[in-house]
C-alpha atoms as a PDB file:
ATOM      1  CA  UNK A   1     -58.685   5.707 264.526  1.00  0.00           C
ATOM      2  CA  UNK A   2     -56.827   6.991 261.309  1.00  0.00           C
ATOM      3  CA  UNK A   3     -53.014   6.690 263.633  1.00  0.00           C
ATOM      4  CA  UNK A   4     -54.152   3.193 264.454  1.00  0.00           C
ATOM      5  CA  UNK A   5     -54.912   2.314 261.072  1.00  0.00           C
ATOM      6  CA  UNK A   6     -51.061   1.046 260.200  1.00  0.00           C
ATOM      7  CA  UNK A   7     -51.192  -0.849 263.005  1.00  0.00           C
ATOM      8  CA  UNK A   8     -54.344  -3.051 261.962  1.00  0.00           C
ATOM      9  CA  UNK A   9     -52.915  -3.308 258.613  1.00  0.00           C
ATOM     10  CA  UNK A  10     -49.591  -4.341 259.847  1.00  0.00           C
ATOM     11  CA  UNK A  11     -51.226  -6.831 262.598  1.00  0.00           C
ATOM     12  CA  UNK A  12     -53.737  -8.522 259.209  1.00  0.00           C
ATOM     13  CA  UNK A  13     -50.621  -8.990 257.076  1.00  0.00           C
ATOM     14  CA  UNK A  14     -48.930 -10.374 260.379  1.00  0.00           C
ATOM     15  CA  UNK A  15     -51.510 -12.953 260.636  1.00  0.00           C
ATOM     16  CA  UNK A  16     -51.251 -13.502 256.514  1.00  0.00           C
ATOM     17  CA  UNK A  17     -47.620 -13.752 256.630  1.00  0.00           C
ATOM     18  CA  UNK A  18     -47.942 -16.072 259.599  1.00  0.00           C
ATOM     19  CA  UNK A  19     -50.862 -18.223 257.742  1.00  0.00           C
ATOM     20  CA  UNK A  20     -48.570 -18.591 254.705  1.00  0.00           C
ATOM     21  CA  UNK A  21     -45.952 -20.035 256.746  1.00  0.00           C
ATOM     22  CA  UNK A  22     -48.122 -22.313 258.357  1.00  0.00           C
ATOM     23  CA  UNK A  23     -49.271 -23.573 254.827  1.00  0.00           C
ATOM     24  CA  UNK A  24     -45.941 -23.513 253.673  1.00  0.00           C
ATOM     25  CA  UNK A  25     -44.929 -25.924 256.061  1.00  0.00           C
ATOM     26  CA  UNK A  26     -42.148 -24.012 257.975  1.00  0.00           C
ATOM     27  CA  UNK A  27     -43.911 -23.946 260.967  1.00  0.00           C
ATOM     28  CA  UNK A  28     -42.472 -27.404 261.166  1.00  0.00           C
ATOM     29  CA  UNK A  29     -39.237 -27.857 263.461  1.00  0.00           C
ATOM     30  CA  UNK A  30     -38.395 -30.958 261.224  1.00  0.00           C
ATOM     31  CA  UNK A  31     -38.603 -28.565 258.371  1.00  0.00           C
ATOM     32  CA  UNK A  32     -36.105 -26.096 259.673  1.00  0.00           C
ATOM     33  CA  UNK A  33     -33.668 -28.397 260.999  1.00  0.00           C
ATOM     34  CA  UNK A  34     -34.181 -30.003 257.007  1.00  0.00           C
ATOM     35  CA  UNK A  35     -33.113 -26.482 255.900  1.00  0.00           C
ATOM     36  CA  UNK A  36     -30.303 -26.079 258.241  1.00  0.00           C
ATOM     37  CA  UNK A  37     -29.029 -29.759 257.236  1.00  0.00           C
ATOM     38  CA  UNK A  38     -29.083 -28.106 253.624  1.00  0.00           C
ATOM     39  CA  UNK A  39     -31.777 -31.316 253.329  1.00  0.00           C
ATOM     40  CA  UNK A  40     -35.028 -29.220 252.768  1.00  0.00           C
ATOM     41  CA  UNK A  41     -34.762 -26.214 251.090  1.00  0.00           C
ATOM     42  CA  UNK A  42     -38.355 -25.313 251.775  1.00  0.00           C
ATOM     43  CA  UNK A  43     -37.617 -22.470 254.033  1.00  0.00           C
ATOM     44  CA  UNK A  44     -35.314 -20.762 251.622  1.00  0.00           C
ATOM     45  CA  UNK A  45     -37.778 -20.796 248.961  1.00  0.00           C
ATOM     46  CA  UNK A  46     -40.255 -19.270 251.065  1.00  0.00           C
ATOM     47  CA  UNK A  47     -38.197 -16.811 252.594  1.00  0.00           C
ATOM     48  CA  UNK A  48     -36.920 -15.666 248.975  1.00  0.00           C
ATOM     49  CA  UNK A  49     -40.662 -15.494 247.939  1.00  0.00           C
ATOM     50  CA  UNK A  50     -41.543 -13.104 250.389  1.00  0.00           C
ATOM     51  CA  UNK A  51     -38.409 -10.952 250.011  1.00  0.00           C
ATOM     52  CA  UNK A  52     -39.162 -10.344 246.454  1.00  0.00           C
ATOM     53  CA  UNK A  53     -43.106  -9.945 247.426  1.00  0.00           C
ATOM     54  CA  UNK A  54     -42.339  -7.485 250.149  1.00  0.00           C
ATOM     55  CA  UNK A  55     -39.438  -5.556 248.131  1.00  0.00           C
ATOM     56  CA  UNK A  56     -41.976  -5.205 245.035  1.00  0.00           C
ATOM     57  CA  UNK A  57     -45.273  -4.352 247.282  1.00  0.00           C
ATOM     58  CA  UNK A  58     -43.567  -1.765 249.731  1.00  0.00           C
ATOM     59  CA  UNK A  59     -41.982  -0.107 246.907  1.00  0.00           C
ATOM     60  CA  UNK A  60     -44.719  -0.342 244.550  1.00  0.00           C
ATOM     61  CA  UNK A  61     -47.092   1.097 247.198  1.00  0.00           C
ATOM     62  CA  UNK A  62     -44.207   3.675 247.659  1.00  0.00           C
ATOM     63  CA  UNK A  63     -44.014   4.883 244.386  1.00  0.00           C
ATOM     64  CA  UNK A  64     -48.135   5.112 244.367  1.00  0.00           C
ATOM     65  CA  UNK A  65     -47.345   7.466 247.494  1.00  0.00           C
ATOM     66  CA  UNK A  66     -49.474   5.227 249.683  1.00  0.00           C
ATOM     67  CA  UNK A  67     -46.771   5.376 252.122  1.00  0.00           C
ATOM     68  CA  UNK A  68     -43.717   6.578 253.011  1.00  0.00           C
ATOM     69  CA  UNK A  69     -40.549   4.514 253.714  1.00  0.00           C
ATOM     70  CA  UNK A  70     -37.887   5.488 257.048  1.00  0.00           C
ATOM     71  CA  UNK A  71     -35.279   3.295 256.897  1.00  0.00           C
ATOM     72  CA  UNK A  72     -33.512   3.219 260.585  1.00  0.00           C
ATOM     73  CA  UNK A  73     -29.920   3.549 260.641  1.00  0.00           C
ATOM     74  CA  UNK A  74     -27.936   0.634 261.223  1.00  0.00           C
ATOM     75  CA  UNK A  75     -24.137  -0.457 262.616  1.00  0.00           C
ATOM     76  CA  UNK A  76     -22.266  -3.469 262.196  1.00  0.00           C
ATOM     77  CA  UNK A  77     -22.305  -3.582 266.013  1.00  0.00           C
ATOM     78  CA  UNK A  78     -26.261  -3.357 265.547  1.00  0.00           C
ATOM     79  CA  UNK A  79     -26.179  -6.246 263.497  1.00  0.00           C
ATOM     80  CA  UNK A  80     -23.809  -8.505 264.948  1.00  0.00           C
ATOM     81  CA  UNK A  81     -25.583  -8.203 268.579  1.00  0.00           C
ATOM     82  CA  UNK A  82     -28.781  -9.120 266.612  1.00  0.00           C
ATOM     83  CA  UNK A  83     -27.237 -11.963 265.085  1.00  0.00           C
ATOM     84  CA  UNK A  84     -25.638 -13.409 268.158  1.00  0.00           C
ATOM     85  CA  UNK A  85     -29.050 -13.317 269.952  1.00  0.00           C
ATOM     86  CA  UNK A  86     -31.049 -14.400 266.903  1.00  0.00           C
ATOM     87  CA  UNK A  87     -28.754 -17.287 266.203  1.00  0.00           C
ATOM     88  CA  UNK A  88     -28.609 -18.258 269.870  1.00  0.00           C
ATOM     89  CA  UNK A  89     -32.593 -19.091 269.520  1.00  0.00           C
ATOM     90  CA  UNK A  90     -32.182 -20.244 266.309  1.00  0.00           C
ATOM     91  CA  UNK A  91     -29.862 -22.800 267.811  1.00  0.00           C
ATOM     92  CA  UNK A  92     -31.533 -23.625 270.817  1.00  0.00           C
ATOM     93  CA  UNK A  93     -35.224 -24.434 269.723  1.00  0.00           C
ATOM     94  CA  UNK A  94     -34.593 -24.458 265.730  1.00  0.00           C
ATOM     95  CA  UNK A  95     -36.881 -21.423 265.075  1.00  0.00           C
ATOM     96  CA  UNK A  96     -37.011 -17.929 264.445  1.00  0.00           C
ATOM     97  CA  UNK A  97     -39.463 -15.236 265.604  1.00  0.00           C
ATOM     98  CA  UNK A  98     -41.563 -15.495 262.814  1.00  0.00           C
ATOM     99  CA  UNK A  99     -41.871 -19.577 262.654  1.00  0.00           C
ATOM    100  CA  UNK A 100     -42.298 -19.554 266.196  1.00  0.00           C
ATOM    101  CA  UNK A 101     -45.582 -17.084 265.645  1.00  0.00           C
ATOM    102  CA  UNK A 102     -46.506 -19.315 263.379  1.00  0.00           C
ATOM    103  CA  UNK A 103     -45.959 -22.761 265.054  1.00  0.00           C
ATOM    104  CA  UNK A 104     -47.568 -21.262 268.073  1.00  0.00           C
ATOM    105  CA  UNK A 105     -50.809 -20.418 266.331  1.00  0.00           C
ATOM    106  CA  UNK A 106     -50.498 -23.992 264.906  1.00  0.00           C
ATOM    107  CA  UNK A 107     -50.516 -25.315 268.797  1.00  0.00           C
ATOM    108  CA  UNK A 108     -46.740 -26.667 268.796  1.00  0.00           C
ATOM    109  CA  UNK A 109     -46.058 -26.718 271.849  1.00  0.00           C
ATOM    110  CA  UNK A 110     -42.332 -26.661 271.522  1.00  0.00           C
ATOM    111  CA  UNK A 111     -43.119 -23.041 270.516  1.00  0.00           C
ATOM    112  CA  UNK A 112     -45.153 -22.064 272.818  1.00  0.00           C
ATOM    113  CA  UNK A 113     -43.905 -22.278 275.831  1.00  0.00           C
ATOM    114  CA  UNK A 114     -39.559 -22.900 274.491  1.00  0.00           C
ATOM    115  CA  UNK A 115     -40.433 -19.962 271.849  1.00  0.00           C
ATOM    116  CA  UNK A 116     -42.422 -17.424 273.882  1.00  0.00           C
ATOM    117  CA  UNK A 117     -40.392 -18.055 276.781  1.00  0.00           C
ATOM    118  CA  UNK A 118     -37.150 -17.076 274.599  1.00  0.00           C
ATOM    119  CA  UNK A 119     -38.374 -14.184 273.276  1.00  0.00           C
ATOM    120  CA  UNK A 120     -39.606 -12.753 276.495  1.00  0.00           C
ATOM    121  CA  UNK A 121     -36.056 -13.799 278.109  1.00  0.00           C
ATOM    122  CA  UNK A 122     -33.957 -12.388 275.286  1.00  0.00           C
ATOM    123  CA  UNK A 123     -36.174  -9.480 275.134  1.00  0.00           C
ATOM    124  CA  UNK A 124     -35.487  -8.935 278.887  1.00  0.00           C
ATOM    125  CA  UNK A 125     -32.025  -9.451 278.767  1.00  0.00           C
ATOM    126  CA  UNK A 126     -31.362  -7.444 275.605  1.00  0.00           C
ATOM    127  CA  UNK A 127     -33.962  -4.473 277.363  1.00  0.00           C
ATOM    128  CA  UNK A 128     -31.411  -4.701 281.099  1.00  0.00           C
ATOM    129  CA  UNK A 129     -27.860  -4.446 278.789  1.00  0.00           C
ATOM    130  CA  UNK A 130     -28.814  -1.690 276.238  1.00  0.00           C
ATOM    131  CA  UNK A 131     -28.330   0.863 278.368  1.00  0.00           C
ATOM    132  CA  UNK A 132     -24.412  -0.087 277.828  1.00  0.00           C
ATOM    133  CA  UNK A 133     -24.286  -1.852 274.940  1.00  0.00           C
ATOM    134  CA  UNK A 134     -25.755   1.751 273.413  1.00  0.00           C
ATOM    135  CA  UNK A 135     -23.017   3.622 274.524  1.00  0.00           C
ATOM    136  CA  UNK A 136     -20.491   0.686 272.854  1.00  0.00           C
ATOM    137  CA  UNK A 137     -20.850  -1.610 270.959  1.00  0.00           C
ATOM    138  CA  UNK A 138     -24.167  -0.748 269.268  1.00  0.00           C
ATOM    139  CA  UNK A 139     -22.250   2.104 267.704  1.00  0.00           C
ATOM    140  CA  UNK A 140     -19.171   0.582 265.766  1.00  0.00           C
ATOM    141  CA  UNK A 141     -19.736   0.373 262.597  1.00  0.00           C
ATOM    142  CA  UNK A 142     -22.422   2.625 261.876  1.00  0.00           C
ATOM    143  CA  UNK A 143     -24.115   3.246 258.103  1.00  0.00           C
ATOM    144  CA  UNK A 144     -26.601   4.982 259.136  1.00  0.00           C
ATOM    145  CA  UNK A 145     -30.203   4.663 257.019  1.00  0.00           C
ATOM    146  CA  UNK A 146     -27.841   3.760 253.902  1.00  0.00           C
ATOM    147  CA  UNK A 147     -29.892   1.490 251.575  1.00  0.00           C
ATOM    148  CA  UNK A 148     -28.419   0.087 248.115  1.00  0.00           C
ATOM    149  CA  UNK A 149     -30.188   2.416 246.119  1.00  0.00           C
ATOM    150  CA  UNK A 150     -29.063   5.317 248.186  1.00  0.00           C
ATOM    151  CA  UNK A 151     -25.431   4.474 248.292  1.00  0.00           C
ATOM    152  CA  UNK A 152     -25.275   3.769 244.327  1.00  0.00           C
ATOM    153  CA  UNK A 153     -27.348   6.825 243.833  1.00  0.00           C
ATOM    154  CA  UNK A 154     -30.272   5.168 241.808  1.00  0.00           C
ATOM    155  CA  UNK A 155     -33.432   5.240 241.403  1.00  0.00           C
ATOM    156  CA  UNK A 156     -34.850   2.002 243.490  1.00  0.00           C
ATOM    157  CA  UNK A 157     -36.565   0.000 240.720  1.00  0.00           C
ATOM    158  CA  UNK A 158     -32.500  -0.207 238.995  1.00  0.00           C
ATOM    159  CA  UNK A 159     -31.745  -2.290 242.146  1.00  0.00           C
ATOM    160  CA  UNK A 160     -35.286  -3.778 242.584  1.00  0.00           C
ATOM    161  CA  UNK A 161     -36.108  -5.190 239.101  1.00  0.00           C
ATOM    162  CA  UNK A 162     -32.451  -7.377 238.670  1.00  0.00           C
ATOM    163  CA  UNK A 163     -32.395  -8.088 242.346  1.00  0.00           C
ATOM    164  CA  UNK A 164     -35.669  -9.760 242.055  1.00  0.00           C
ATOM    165  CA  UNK A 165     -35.130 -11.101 238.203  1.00  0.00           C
ATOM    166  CA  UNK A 166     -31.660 -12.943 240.252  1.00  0.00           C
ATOM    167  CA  UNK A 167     -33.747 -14.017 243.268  1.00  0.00           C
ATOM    168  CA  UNK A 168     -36.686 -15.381 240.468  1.00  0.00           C
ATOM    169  CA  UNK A 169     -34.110 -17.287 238.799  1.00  0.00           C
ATOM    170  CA  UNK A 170     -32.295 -18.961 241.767  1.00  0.00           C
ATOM    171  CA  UNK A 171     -35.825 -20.010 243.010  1.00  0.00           C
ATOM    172  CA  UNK A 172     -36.398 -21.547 239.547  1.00  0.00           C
ATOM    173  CA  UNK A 173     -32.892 -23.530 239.459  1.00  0.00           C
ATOM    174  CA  UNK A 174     -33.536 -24.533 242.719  1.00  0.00           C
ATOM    175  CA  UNK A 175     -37.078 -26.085 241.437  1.00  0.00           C
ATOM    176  CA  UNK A 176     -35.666 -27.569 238.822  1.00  0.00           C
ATOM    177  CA  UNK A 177     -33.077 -29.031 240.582  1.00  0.00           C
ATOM    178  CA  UNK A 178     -35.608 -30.743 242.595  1.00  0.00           C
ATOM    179  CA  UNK A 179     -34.628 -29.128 245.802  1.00  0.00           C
END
């Protein structure tokens, strides 16, 4: 029980995170399109929200020694692959994994059968190429598990406390400018 312990925590704060977005109103396709128009900048907000949230909690909960972080290493080839099929997605149905969780549990069913159908196709289809794309492309680029902290040689609250002061204050410009 004790090894399947992250996993229930991780599935409850799925279900929280997915909840919030729900209430935040990004489950919305209207919403996201809004965002991509640069006409509702609801998404943004929320998505800044949790960064700082997350980047305070996980470290904060590292620091307690409550658990341990393993970054993966990473490539610009990694990335870019990601990108292309994330974007793709994004384009064709207007969400992204986590909004279509959400809008799914909300009973859209643009998401639930456009969504889940994309994921399990681009899944698939990233599953059949990796196999090459491993051996090429996947590789250029690579940095390894290099995180800011790490590559200025800090401890992770110097990069964590402005990082999140900047993010604070961009989310309270953007307030006040009424977007």
């Amino acid at each position: 029980m004790k090894a399947r312990l992250p996993l229930l925590w991780g599935f409850l704060f799925g279900i929280v995170f997915g909840f919030l977005l729900q209430k935040g109103g990004v489950t919305k396709y209207d919403v996201i399109i809004g965002q991509l128009l640069l006409e509702d900048w609801t998404v943004l907000k929320i998505m800044l929200s949790a960064v700082v949230t997350g980047m305070i909690g996980l470290h904060l909960m590292k620091s307690l020694g409550w658990i341990q972080l393993d970054p993966k290493p990473g490539s610009w080839g990694r990335n870019a692959v990601g990108g292309l099929i994330f974007g793709l997605g994004f384009a064709l149905l207007g969400y992204c994994p986590g909004t279509i969780a959400g809008a799914m549990g909300s009973g859209y069913l643009d998401a639930m059968v456009g969504g889940l159908a994309g994921i399990l196709l681009g899944s698939g289809l990233f599953a059949a190429a990796y196999p090459r794309l491993r051996k090429g492309i996947l590789k250029k680029g690579n940095f390894d598990s290099l995180t800011l902290p790490r590559l200025l040689k800090v401890n992770d609250w110097v990069v964590i406390v402005p990082l999140s002061a900047l993010i604070v204050l961009l989310l309270h410009l953007l307030e006040r400018a009424g977007l």
